[in-house]
Protein backbone atom coordinates (compact mmCIF):
# COMPACT_ATOMS: atom_id res chain seq x y z
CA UNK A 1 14.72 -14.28 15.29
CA UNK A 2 15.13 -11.73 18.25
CA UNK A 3 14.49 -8.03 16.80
CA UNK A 4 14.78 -6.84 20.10
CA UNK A 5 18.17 -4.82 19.45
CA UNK A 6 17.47 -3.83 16.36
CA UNK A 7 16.53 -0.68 15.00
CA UNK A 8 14.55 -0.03 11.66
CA UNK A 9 13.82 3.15 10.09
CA UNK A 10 10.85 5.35 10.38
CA UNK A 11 10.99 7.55 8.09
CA UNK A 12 14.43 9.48 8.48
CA UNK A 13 14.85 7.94 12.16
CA UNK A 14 15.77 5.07 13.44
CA UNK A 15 13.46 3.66 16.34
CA UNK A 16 13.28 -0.02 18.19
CA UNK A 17 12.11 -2.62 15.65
CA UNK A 18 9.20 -3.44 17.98
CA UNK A 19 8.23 0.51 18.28
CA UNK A 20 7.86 0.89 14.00
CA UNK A 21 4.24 -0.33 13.93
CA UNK A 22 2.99 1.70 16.49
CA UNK A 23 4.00 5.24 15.72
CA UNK A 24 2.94 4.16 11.76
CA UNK A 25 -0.32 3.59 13.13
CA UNK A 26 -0.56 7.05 15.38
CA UNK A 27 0.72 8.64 11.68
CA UNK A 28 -2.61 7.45 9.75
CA UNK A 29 -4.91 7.38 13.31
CA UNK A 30 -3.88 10.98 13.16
CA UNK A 31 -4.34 11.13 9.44
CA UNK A 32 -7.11 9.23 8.48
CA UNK A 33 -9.75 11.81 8.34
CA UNK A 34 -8.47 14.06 5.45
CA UNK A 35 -6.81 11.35 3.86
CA UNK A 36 -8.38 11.22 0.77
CA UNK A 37 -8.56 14.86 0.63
CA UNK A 38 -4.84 15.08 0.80
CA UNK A 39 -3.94 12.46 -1.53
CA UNK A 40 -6.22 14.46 -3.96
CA UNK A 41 -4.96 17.54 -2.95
CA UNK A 42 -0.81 16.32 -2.54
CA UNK A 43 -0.62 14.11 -6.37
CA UNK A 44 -3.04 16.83 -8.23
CA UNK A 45 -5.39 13.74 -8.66
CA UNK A 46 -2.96 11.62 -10.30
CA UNK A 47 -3.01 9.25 -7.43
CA UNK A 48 -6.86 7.94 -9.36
CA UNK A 49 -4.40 7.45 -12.84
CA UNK A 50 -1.85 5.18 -10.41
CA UNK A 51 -4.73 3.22 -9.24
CA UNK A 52 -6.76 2.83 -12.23
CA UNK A 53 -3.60 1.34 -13.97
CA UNK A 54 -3.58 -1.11 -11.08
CA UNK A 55 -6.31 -2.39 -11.31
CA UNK A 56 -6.25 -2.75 -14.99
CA UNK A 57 -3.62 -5.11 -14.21
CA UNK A 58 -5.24 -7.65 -11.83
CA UNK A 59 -6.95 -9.95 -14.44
CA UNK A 60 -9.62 -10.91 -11.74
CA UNK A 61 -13.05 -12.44 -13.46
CA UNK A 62 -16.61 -12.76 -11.77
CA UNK A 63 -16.95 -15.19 -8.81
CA UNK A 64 -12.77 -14.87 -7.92
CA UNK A 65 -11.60 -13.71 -4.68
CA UNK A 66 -8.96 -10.63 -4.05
CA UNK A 67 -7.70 -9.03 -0.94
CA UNK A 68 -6.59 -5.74 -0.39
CA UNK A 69 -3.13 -5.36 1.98
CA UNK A 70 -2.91 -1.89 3.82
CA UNK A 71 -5.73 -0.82 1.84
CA UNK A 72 -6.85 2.57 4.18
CA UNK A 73 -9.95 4.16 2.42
CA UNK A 74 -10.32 1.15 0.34
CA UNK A 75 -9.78 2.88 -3.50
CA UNK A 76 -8.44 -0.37 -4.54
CA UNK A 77 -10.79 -2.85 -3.00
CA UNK A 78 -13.57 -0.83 -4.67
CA UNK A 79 -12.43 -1.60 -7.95
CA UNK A 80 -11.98 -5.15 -7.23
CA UNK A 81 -15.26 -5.44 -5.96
CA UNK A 82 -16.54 -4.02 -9.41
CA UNK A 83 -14.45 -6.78 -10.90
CA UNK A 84 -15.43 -9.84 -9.14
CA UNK A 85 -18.94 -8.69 -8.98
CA UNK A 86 -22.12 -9.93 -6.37
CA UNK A 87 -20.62 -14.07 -6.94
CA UNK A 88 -16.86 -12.99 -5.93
CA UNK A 89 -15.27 -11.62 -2.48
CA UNK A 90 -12.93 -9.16 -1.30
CA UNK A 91 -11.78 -8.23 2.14
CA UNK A 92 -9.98 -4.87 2.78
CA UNK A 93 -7.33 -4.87 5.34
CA UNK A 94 -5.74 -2.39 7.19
CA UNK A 95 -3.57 -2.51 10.10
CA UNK A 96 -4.78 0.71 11.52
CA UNK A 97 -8.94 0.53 13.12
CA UNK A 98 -8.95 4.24 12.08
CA UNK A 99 -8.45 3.69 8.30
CA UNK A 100 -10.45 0.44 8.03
CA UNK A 101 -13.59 2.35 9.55
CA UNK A 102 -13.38 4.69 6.64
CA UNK A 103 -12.70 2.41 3.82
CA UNK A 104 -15.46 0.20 5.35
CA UNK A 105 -17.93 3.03 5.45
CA UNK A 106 -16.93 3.88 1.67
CA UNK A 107 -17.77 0.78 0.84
CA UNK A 108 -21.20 0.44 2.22
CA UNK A 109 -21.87 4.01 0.75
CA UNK A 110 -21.25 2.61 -2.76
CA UNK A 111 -23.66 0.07 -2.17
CA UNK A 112 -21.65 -3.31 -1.45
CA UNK A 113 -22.75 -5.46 0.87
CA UNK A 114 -22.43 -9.40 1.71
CA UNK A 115 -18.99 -10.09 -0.49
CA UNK A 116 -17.02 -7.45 1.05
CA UNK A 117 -14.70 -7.90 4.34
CA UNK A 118 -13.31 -5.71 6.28
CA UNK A 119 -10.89 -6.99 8.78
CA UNK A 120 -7.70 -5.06 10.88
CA UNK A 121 -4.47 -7.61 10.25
CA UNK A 122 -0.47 -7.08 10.24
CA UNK A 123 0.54 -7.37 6.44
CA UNK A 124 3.87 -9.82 8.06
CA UNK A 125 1.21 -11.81 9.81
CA UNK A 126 -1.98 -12.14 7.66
CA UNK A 127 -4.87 -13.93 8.93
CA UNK A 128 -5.77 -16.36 6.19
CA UNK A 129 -5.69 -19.73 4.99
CA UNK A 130 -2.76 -20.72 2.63
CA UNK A 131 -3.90 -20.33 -0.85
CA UNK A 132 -6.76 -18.16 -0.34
CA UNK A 133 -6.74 -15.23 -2.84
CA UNK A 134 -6.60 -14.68 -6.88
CA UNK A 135 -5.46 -11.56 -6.54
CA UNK A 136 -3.47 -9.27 -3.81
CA UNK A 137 -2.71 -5.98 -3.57
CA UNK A 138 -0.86 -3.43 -1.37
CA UNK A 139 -1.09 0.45 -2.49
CA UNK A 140 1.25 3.02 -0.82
CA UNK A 141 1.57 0.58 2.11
CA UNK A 142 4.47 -1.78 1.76
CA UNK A 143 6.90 1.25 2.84
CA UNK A 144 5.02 1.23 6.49
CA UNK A 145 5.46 -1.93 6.90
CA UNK A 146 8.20 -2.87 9.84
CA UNK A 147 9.72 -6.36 7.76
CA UNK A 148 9.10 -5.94 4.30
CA UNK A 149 10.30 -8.84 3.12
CA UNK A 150 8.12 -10.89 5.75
CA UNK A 151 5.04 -9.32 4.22
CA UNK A 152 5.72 -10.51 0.71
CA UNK A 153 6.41 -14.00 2.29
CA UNK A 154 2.89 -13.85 3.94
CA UNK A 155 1.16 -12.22 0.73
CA UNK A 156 2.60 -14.69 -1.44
CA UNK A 157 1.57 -17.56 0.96
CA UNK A 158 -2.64 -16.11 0.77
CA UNK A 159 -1.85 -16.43 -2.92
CA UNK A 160 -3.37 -19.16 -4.45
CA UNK A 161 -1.00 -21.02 -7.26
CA UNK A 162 -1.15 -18.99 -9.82
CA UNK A 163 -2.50 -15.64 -8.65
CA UNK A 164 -0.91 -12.19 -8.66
CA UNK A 165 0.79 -9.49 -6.25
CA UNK A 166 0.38 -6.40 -7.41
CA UNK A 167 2.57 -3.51 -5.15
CA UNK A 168 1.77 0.16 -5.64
CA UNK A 169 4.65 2.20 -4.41
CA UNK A 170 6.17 5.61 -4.61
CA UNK A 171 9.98 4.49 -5.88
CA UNK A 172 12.76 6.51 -7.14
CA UNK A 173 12.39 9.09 -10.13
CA UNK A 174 14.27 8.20 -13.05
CA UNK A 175 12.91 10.69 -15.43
CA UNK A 176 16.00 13.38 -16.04
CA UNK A 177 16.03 16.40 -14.07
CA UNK A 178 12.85 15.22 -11.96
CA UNK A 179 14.22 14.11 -8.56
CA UNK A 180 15.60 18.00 -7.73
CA UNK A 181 11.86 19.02 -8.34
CA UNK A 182 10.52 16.18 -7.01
CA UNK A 183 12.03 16.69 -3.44
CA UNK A 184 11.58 20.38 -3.29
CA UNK A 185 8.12 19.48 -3.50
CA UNK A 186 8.03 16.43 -1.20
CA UNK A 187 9.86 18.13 1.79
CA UNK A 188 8.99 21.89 1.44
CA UNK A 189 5.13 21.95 0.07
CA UNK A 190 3.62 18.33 1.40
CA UNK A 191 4.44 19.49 5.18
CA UNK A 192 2.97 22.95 4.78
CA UNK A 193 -0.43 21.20 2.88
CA UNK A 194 -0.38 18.63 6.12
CA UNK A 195 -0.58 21.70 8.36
CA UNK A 196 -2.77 23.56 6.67
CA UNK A 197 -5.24 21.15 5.19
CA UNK A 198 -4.56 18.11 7.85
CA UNK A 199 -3.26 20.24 11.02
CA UNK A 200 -0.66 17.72 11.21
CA UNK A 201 2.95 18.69 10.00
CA UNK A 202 5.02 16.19 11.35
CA UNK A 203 3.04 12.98 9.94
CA UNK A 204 3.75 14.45 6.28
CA UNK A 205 7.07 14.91 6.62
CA UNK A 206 7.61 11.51 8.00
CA UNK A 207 5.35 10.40 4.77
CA UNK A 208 8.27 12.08 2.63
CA UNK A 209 10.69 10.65 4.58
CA UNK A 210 9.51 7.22 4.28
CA UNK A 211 9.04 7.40 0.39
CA UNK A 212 12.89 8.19 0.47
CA UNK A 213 13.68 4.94 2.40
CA UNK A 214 11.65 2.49 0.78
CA UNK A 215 13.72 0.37 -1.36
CA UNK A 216 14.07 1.18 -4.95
CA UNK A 217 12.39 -0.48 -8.40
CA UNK A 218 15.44 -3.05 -8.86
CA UNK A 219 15.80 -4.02 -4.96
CA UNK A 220 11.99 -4.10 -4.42
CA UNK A 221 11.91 -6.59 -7.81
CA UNK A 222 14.63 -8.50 -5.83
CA UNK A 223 12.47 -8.76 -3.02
CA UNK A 224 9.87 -10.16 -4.57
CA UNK A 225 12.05 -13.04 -6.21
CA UNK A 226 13.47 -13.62 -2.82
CA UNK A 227 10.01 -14.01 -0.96
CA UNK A 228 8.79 -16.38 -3.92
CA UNK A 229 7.13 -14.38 -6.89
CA UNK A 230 7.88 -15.33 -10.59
CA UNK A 231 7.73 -13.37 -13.79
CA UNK A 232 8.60 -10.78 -11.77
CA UNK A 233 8.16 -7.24 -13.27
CA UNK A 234 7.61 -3.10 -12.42
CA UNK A 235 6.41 -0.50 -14.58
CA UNK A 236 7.42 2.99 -14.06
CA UNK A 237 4.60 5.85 -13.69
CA UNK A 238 5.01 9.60 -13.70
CA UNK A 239 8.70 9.12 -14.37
CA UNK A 240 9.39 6.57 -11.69
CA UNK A 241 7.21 8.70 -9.18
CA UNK A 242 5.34 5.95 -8.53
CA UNK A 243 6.31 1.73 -10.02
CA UNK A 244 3.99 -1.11 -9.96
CA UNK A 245 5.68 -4.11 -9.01
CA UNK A 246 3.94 -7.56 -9.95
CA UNK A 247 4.87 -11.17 -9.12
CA UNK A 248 2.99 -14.45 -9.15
CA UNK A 249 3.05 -17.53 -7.38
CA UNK A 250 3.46 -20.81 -8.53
């Protein structure tokens, strides 16, 4: 399909189709060094809850093999790597060289070494053999991506039959009287933390911006049906904040 006249958003804009991945990479190149400070400092620490719960969900044993979609700083691969232990494998990926350094050097700091991979790959174009992975995951990175719907394809194909997607997303707040809050917050008090904490303004407001045009629980669970997935499912955190959607191949 030619995307060449096309236009997709980034975050309240709408650029070239082709020119999406490159300004979300200059975003978390710019980013990447306080990035973990600001999540910390931008969800109060709840962002640990979100990911905990995640991973509670993944049902990976000793000796399987998980990968980690978008996975920055590499939070998520971390825990899978406690999960599959020395005899299993993960492999953090990240389409930006900045955030992969970090997550890989987090990862050697804890001490894992010889089942961990890091390697910089597209989420619509992942580098693997069909029916590779037990588990994949994708936290706070699916809304980045330029074709969505492409990535789930490709992360359900990496599946192997029977294995699970798990996609950790800021969504759409259902909890009563939250969204007003909620958007006060996300357009007024994340910039001004970006500036002051991260010197970089305009890469959290397009962060808030994004978060507002990523699809919501029932058209992401769509998605996921469309691209393949089965027993198909979200759960709403911190009033809808944040969903987990999960899907598995068969």
């Amino acid at each position: 399909m030619d995307n060449s006249d096309r236009k997709v958003d980034f975050g309240f804009e709408k650029v070239a189709w082709g020119d999406k991945a490159g300004r979300v990479r200059s975003v978390f190149a710019s980013v990447a060094g306080k990035y973990d400070v600001m999540n910390d400092l931008m969800s109060f620490g709840v962002h640990r809850l979100w990911k905990h719960f995640a991973l509670s969900l993944t049902g990976l044993r000793p000796g399987q093999r998980a990968l980690d979609v978008a996975g920055g700083t590499g939070d998520l691969a971390a825990g899978m790597l406690r999960q599959v232990g020395k005899s299993g494998r993960v492999v953090l990926s990240d389409v930006n060289p900045a955030m992969l350094e970090i997550g890989r050097d987090r990862l050697l700091d804890k001490g894992w070494v010889g089942n961990v991979e890091c390697i910089v790959a597209d989420a619509e174009h992942l580098p693997f053999e069909d029916n590779s992975f037990d588990c994949v995951t994708i936290g706070f990175g699916l809304r980045n991506v330029t074709d969505k719907a492409a990535a789930l394809e490709s992360m359900h194909r990496v599946l192997k039959p029977g294995g699970q997607l798990l996609v950790l997303e800021f969504s759409t707040p259902v909890a009563p009287g939250l969204k007003p809050i909620y958007d006060a917050y996300s357009f007024k008090v994340l910039p001004l933390l970006g500036r002051l904490v991260a010197q970089d303004e305009a890469s959290y407001r397009y962060l808030a911006e994004s978060i507002r045009m990523h699809p919501n629980q029932e058209t992401l669970l769509e998605m996921l049906r469309t691209a393949g997935f089965v027993q198909t499912r979200y759960h709403n955190l911190t009033g809808g904040i944040v969903a987990l959607h999960r899907g598995f191949k068969i």
